[in-house]
PDB file of N, CA and C in Angstrom:
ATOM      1  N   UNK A   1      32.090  44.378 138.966  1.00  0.00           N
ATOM      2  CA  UNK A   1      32.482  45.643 138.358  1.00  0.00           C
ATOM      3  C   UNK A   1      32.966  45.387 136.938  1.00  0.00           C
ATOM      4  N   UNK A   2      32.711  46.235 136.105  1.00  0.00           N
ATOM      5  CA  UNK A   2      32.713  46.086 134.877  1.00  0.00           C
ATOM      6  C   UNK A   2      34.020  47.166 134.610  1.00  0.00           C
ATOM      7  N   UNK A   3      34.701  46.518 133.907  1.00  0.00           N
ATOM      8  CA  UNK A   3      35.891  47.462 133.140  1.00  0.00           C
ATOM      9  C   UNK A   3      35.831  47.700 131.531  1.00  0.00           C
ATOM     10  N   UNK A   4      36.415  49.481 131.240  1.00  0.00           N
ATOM     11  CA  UNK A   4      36.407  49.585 129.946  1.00  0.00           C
ATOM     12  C   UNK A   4      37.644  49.322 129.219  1.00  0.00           C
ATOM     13  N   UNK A   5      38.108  48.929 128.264  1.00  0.00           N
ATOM     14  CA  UNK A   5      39.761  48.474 128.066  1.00  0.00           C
ATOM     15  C   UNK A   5      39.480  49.070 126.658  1.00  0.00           C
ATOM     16  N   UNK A   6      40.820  49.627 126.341  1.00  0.00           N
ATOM     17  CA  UNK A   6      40.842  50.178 124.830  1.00  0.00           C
ATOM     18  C   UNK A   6      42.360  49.807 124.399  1.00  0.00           C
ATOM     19  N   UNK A   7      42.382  49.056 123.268  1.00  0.00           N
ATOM     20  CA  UNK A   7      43.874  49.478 122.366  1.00  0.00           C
ATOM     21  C   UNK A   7      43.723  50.638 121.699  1.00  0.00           C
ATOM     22  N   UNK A   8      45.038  51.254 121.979  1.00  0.00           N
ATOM     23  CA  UNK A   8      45.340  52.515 121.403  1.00  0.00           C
ATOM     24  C   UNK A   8      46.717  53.133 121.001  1.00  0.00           C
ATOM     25  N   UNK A   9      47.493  53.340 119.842  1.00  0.00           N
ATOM     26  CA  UNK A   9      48.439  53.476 119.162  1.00  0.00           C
ATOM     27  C   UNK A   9      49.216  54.534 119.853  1.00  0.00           C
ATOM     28  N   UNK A  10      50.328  54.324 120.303  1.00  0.00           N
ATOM     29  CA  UNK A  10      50.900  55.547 121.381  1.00  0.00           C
ATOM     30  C   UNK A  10      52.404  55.509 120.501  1.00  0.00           C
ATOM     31  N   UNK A  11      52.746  56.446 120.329  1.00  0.00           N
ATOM     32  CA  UNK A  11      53.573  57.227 119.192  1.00  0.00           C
ATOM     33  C   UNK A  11      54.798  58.385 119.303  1.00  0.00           C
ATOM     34  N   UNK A  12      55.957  57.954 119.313  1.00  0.00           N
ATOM     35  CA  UNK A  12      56.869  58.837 119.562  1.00  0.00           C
ATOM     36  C   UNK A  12      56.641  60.652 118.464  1.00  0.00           C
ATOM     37  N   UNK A  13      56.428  61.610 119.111  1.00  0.00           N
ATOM     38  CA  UNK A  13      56.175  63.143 118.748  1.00  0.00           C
ATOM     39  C   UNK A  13      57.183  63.681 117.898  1.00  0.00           C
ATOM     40  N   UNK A  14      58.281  63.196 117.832  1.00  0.00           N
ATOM     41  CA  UNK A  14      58.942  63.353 116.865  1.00  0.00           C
ATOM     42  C   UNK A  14      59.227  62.551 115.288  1.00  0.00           C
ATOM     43  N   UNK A  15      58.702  61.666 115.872  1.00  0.00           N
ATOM     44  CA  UNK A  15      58.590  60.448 114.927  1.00  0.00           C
ATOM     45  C   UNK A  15      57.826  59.305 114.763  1.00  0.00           C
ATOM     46  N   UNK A  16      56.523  60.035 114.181  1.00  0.00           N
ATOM     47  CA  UNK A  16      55.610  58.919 114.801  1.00  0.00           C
ATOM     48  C   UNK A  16      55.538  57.407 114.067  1.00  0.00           C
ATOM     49  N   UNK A  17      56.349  57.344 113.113  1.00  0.00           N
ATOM     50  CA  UNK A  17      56.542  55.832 112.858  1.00  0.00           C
ATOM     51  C   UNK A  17      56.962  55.043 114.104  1.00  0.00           C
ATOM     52  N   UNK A  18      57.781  55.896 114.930  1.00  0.00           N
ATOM     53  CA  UNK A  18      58.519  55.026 116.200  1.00  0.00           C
ATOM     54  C   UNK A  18      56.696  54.681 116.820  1.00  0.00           C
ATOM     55  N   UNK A  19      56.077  53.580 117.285  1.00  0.00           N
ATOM     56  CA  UNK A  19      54.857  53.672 117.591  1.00  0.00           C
ATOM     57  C   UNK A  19      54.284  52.106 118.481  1.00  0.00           C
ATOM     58  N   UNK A  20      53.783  51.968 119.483  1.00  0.00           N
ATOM     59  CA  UNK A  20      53.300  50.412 119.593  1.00  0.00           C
ATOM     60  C   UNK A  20      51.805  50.504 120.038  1.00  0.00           C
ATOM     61  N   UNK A  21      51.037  49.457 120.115  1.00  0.00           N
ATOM     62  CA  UNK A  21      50.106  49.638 120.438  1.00  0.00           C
ATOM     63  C   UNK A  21      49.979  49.101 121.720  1.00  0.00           C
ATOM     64  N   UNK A  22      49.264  49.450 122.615  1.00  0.00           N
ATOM     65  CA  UNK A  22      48.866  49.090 123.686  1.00  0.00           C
ATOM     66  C   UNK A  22      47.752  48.733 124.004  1.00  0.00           C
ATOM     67  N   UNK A  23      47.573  48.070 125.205  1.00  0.00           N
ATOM     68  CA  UNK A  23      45.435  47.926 125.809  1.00  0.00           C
ATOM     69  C   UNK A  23      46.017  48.828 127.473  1.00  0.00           C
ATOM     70  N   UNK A  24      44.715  49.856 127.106  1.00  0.00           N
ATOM     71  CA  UNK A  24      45.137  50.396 128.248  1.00  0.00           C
ATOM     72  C   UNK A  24      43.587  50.007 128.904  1.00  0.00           C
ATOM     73  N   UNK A  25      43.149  50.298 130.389  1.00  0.00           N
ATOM     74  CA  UNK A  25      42.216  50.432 131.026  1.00  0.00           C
ATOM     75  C   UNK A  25      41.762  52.074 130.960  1.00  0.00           C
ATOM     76  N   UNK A  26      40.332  52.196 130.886  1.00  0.00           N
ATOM     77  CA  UNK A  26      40.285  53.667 130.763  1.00  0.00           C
ATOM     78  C   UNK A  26      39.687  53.685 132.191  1.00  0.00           C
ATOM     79  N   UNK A  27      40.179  55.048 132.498  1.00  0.00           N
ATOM     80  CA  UNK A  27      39.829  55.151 134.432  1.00  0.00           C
ATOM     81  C   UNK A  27      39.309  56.832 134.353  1.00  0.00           C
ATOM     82  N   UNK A  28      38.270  57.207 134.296  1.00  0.00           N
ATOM     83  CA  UNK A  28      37.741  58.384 134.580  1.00  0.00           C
ATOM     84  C   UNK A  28      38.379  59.121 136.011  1.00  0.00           C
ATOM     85  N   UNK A  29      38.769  57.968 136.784  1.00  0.00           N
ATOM     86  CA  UNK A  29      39.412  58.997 138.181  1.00  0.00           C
ATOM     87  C   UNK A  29      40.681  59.761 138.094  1.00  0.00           C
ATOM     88  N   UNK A  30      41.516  58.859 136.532  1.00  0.00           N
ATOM     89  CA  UNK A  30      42.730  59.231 136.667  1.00  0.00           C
ATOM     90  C   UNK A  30      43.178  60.392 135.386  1.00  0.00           C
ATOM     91  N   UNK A  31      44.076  61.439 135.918  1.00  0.00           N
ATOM     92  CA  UNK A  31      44.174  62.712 134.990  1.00  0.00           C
ATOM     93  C   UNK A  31      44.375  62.287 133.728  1.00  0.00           C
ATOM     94  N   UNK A  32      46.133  61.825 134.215  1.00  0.00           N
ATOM     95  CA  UNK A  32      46.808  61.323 132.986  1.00  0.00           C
ATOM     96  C   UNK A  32      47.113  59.971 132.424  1.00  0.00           C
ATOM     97  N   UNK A  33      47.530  59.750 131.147  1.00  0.00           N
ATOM     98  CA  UNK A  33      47.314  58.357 130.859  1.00  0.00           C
ATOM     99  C   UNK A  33      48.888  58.011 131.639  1.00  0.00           C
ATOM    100  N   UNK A  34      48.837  56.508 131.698  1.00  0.00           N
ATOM    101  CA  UNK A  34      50.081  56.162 131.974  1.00  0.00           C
ATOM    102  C   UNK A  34      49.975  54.577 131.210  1.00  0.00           C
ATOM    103  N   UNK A  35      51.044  54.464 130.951  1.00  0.00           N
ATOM    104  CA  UNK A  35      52.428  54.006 129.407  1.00  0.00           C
ATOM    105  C   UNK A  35      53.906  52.590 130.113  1.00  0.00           C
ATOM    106  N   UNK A  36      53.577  51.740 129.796  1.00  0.00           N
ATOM    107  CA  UNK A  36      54.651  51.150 130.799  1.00  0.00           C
ATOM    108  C   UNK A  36      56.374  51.553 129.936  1.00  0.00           C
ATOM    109  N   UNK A  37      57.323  52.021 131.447  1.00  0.00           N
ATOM    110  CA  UNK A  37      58.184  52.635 130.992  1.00  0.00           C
ATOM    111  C   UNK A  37      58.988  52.488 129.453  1.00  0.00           C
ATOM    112  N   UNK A  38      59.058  50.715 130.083  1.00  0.00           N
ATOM    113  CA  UNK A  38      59.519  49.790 128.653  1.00  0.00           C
ATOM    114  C   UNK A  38      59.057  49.974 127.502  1.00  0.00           C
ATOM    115  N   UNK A  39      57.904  50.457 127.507  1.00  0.00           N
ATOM    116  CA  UNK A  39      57.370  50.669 126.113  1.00  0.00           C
ATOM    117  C   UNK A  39      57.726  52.372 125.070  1.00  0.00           C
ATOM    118  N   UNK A  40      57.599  53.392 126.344  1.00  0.00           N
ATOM    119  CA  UNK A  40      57.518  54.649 125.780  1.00  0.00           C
ATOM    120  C   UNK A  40      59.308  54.403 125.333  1.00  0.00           C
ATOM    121  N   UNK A  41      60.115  53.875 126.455  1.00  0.00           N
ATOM    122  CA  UNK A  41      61.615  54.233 126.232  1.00  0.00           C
ATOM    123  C   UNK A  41      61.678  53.315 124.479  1.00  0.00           C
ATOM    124  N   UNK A  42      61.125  52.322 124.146  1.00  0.00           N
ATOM    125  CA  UNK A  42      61.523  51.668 123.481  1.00  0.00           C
ATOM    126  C   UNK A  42      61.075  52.271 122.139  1.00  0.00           C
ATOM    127  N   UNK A  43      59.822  52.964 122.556  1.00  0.00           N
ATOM    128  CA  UNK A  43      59.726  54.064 121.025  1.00  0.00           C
ATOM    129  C   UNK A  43      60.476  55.458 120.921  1.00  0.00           C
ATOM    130  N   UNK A  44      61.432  55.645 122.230  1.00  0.00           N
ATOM    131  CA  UNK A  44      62.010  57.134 122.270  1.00  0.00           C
ATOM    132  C   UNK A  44      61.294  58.015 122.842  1.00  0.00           C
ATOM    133  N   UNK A  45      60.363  58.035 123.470  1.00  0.00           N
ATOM    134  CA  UNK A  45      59.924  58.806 124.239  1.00  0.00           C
ATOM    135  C   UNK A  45      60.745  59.084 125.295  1.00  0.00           C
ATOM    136  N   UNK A  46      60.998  60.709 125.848  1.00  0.00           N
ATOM    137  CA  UNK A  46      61.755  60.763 126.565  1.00  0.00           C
ATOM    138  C   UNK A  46      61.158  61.409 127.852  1.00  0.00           C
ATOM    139  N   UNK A  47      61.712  61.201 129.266  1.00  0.00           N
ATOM    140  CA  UNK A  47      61.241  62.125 130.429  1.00  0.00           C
ATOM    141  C   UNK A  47      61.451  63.399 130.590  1.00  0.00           C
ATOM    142  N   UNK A  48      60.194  64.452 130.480  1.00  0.00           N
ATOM    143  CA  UNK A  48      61.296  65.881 130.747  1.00  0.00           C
ATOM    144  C   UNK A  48      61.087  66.094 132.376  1.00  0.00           C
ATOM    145  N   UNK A  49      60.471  65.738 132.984  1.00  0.00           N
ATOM    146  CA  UNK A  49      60.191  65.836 134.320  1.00  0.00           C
ATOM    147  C   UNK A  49      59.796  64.675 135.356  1.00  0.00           C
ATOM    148  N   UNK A  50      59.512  65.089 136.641  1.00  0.00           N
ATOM    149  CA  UNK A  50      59.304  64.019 137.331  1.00  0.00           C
ATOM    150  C   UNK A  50      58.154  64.656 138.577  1.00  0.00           C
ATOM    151  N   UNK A  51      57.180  63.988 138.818  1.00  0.00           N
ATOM    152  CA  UNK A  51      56.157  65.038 139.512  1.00  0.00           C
ATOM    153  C   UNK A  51      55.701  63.722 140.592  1.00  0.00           C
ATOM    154  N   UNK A  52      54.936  64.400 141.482  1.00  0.00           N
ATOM    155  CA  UNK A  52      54.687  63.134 142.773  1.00  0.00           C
ATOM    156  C   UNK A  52      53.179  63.152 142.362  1.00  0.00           C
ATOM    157  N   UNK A  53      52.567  61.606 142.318  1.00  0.00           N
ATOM    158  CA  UNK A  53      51.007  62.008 142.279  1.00  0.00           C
ATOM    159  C   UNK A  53      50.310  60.549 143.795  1.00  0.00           C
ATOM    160  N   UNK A  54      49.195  61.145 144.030  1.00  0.00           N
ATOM    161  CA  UNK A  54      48.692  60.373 145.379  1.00  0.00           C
ATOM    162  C   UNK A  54      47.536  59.234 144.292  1.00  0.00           C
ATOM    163  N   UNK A  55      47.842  58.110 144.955  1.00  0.00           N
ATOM    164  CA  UNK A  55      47.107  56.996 144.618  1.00  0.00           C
ATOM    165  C   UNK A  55      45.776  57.277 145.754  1.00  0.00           C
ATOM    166  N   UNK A  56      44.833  56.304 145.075  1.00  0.00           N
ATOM    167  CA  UNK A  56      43.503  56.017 145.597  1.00  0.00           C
ATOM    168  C   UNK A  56      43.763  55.555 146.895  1.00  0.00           C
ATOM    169  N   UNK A  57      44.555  54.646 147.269  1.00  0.00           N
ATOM    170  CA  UNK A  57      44.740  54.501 149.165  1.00  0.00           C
ATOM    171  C   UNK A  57      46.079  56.003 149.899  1.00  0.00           C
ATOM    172  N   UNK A  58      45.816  56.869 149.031  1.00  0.00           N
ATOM    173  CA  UNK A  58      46.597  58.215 150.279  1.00  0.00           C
ATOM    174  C   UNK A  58      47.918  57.672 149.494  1.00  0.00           C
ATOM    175  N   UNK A  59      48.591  56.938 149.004  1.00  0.00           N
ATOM    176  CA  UNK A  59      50.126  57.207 148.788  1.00  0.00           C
ATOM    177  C   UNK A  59      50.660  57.995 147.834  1.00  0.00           C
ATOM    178  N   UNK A  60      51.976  58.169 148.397  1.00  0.00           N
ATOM    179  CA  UNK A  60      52.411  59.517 147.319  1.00  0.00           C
ATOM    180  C   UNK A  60      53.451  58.454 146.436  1.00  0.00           C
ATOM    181  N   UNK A  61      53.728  58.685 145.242  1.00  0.00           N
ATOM    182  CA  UNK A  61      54.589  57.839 144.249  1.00  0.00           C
ATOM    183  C   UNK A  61      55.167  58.908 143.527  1.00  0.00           C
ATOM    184  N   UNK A  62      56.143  59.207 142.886  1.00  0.00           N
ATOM    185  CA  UNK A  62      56.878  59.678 142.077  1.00  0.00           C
ATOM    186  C   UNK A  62      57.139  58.975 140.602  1.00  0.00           C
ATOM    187  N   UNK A  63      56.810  59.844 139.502  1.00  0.00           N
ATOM    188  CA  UNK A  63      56.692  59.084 138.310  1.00  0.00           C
ATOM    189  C   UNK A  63      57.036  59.941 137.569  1.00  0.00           C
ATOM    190  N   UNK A  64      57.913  59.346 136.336  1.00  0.00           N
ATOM    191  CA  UNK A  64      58.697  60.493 135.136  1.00  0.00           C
ATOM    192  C   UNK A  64      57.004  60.812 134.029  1.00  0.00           C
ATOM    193  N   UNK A  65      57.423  61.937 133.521  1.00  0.00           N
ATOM    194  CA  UNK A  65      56.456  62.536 132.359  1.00  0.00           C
ATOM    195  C   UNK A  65      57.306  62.914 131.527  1.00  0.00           C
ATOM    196  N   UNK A  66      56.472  62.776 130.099  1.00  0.00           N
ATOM    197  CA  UNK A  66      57.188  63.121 129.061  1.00  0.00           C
ATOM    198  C   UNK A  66      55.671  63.361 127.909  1.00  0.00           C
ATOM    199  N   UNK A  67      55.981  63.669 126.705  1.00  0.00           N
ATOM    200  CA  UNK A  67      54.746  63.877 125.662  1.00  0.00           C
ATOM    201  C   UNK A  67      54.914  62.786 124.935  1.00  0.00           C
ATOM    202  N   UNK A  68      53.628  62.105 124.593  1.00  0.00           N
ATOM    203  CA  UNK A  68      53.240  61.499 123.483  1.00  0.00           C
ATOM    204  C   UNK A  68      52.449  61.790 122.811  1.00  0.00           C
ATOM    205  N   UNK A  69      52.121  60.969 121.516  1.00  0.00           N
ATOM    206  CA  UNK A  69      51.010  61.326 120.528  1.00  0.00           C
ATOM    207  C   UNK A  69      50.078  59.553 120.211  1.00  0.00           C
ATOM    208  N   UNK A  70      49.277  60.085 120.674  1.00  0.00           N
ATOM    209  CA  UNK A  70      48.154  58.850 120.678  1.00  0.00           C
ATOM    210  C   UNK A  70      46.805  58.729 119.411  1.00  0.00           C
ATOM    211  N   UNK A  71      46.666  57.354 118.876  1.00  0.00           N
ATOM    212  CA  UNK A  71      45.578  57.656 118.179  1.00  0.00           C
ATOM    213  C   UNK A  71      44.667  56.680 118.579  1.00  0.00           C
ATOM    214  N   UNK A  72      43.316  56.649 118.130  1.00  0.00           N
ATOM    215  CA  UNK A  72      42.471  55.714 118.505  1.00  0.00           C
ATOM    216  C   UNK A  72      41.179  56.068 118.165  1.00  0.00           C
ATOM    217  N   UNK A  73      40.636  55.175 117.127  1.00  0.00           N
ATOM    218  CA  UNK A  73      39.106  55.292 116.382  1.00  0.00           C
ATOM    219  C   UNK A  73      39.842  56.446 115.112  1.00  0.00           C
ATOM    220  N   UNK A  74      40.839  56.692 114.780  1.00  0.00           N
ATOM    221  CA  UNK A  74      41.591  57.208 113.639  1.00  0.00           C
ATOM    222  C   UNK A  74      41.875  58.890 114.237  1.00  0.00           C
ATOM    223  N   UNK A  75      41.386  59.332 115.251  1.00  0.00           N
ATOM    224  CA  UNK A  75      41.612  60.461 115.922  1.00  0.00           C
ATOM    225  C   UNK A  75      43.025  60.353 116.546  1.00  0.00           C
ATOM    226  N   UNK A  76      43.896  61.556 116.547  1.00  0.00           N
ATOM    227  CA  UNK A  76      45.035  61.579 117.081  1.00  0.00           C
ATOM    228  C   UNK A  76      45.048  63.111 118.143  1.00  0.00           C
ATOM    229  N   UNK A  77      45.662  62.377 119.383  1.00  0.00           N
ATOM    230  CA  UNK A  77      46.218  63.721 120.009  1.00  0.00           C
ATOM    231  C   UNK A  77      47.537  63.562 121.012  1.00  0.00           C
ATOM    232  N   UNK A  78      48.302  64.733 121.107  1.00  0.00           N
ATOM    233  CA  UNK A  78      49.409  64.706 121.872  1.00  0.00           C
ATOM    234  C   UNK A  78      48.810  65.105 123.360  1.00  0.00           C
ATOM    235  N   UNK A  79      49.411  64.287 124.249  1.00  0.00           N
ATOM    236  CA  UNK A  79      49.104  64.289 125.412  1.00  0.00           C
ATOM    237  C   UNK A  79      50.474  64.197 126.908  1.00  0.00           C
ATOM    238  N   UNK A  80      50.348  64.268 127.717  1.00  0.00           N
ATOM    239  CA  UNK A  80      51.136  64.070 128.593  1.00  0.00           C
ATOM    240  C   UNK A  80      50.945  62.685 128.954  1.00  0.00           C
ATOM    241  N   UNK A  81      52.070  61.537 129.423  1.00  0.00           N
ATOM    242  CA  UNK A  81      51.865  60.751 129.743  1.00  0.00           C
ATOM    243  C   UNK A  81      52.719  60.038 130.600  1.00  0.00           C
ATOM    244  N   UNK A  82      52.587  59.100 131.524  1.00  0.00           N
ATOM    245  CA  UNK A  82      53.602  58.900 132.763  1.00  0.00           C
ATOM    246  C   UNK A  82      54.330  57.853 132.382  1.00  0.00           C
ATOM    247  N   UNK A  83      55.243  58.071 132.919  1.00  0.00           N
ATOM    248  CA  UNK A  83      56.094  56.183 132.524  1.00  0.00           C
ATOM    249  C   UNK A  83      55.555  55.297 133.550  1.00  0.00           C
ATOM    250  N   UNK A  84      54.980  54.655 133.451  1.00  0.00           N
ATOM    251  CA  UNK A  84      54.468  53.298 134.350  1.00  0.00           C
ATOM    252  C   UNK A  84      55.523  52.609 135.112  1.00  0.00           C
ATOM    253  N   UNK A  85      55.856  52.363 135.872  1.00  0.00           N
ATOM    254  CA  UNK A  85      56.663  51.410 136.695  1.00  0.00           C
ATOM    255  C   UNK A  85      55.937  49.948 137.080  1.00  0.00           C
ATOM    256  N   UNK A  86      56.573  48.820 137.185  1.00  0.00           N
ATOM    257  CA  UNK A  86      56.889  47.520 136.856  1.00  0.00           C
ATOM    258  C   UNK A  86      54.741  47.206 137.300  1.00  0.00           C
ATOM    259  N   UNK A  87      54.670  48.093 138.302  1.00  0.00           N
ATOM    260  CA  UNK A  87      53.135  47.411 138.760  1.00  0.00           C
ATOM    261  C   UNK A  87      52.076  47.872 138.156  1.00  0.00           C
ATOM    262  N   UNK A  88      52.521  49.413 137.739  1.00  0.00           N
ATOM    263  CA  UNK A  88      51.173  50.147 136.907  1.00  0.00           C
ATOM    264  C   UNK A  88      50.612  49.773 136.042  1.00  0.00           C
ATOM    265  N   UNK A  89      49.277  49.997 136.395  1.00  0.00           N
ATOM    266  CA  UNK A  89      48.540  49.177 135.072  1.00  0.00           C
ATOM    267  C   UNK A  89      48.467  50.222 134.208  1.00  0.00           C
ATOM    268  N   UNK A  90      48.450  49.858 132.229  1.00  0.00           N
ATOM    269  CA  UNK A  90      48.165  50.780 131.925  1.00  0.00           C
ATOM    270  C   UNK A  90      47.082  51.456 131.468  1.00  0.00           C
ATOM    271  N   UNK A  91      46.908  52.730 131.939  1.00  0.00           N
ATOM    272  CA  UNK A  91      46.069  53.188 132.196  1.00  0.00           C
ATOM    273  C   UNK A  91      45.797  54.675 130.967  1.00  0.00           C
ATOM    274  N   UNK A  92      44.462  55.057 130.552  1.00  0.00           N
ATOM    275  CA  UNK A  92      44.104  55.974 130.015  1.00  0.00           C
ATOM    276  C   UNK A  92      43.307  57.161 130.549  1.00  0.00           C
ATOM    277  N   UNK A  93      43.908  58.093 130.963  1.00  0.00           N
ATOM    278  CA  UNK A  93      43.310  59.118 131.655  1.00  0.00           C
ATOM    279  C   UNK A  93      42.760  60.125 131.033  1.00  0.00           C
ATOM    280  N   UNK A  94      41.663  61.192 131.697  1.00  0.00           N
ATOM    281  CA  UNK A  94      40.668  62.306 130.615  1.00  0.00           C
ATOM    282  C   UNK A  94      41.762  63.172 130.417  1.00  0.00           C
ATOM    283  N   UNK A  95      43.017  63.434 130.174  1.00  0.00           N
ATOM    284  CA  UNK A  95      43.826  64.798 129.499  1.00  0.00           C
ATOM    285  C   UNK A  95      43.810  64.238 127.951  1.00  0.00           C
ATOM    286  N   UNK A  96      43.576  62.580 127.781  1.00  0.00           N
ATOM    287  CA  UNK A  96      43.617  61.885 126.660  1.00  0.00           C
ATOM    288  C   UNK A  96      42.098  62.119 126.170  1.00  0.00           C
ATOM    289  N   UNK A  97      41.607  61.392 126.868  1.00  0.00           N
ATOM    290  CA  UNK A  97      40.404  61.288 126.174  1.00  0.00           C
ATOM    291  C   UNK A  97      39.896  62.112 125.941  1.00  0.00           C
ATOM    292  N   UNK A  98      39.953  63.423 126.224  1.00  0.00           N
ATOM    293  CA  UNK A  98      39.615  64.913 125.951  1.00  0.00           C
ATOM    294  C   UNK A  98      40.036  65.437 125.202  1.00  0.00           C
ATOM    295  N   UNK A  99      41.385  64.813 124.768  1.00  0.00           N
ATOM    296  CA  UNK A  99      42.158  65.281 123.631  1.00  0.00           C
ATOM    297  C   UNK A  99      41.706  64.389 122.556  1.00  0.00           C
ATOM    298  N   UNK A 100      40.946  63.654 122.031  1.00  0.00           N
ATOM    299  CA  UNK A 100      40.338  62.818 121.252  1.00  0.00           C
ATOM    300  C   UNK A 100      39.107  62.787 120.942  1.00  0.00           C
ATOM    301  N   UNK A 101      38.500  63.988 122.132  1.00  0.00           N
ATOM    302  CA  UNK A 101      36.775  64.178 122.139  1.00  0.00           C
ATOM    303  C   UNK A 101      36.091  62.962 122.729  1.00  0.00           C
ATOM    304  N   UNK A 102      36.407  62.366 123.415  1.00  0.00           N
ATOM    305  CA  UNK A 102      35.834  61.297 124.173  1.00  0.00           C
ATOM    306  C   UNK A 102      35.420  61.465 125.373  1.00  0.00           C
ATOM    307  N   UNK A 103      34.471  61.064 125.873  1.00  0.00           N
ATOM    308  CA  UNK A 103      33.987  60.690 127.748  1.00  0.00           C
ATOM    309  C   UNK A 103      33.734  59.348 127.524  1.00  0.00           C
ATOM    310  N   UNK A 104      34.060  58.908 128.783  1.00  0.00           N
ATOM    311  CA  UNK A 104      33.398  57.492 129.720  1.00  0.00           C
ATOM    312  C   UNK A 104      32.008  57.502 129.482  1.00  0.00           C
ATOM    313  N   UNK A 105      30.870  56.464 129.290  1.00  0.00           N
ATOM    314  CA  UNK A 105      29.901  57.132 129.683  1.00  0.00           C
ATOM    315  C   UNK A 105      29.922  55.710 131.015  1.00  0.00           C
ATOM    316  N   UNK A 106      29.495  55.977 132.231  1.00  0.00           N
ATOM    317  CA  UNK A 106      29.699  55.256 133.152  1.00  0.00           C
ATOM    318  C   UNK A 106      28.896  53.780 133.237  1.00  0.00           C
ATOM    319  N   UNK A 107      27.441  54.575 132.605  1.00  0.00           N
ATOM    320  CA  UNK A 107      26.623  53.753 132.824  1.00  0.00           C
ATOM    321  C   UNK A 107      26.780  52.360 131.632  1.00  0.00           C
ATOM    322  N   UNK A 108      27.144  52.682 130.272  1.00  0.00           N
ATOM    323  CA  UNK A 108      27.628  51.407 129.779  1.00  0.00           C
ATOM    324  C   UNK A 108      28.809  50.983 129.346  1.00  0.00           C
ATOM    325  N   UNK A 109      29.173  51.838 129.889  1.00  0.00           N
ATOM    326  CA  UNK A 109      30.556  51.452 130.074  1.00  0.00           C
ATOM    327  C   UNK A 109      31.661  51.576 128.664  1.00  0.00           C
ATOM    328  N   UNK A 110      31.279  52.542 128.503  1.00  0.00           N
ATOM    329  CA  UNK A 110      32.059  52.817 127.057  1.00  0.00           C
ATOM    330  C   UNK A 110      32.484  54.123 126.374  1.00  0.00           C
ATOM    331  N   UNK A 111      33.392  54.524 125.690  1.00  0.00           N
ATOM    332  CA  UNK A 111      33.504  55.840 124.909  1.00  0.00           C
ATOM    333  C   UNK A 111      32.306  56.277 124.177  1.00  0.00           C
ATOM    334  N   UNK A 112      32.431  57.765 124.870  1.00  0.00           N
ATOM    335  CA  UNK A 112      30.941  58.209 123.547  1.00  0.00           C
ATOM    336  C   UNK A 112      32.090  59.316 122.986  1.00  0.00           C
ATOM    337  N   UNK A 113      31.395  60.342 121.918  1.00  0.00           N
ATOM    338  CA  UNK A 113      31.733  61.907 121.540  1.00  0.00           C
ATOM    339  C   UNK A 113      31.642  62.242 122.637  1.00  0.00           C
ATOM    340  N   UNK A 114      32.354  63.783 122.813  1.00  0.00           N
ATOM    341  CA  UNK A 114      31.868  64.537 124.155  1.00  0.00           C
ATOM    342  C   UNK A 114      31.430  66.106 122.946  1.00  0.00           C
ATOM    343  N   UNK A 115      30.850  66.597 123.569  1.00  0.00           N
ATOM    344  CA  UNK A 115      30.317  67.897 123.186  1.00  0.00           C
ATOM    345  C   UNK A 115      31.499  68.368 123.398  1.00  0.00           C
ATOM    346  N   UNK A 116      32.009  68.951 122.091  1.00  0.00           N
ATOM    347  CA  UNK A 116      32.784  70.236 121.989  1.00  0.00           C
ATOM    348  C   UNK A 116      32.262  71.733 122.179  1.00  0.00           C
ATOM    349  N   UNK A 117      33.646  72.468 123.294  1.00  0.00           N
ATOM    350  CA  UNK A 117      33.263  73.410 123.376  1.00  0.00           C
ATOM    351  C   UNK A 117      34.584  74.235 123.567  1.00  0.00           C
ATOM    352  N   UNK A 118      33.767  75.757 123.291  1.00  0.00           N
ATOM    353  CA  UNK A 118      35.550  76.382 123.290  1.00  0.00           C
ATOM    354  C   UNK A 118      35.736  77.573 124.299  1.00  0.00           C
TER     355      UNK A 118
END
């Protein structure tokens, strides 16, 4: 199995100098991106909520959300994103890549444009 991996500049919304870069895995199954906690807290990103989401084997996990602002290929967008806990990999989900105009394409395994539409 072939994996797609992207660095991508993840950026406190109030201040986007506060900023680090990351390599996330991009996962078409998964909504939202997720951010390891250590990192968002350390640029100020803050939690406004906390929501339960089910993993690929049936489990339910509980994970904080908060907004960031992401760039990557010089495109920027604000997105929702999870705080990762100690095992999560991090991960880039389509609320991002949609917000950047991007799809998976599966077959080679890489970001294309996506057709905009309104």
């Amino acid at each position: 199995m072939v994996i797609t991996a992207i660095t991508a500049t993840v950026a406190n919304a109030a201040d986007r100098k506060r900023s680090a870069a990351v390599r996330f895995i991009v996962d078409s199954g998964a909504a939202y991106t997720v951010v390891p906690a250590s990192v968002l807290e350390r640029i100020g990103v803050e939690a406004d909520m906390t929501k339960e989401f089910f993993l690929a084997n049936g489990d339910c996990v509980e994970r904080r959300m908060g907004i960031a602002v992401f760039e990557y290929r010089g495109t920027v967008t604000a997105s929702s994103v999870i705080f990762g806990e100690e095992d999560d990999a991090p991960l880039m989900g389509v609320t991002t890549l949609e917000g950047f105009g991007f799809v998976l394409d599966p077959f080679n395994r890489e970001l294309r444009p996506m057709p905009m539409r309104l």
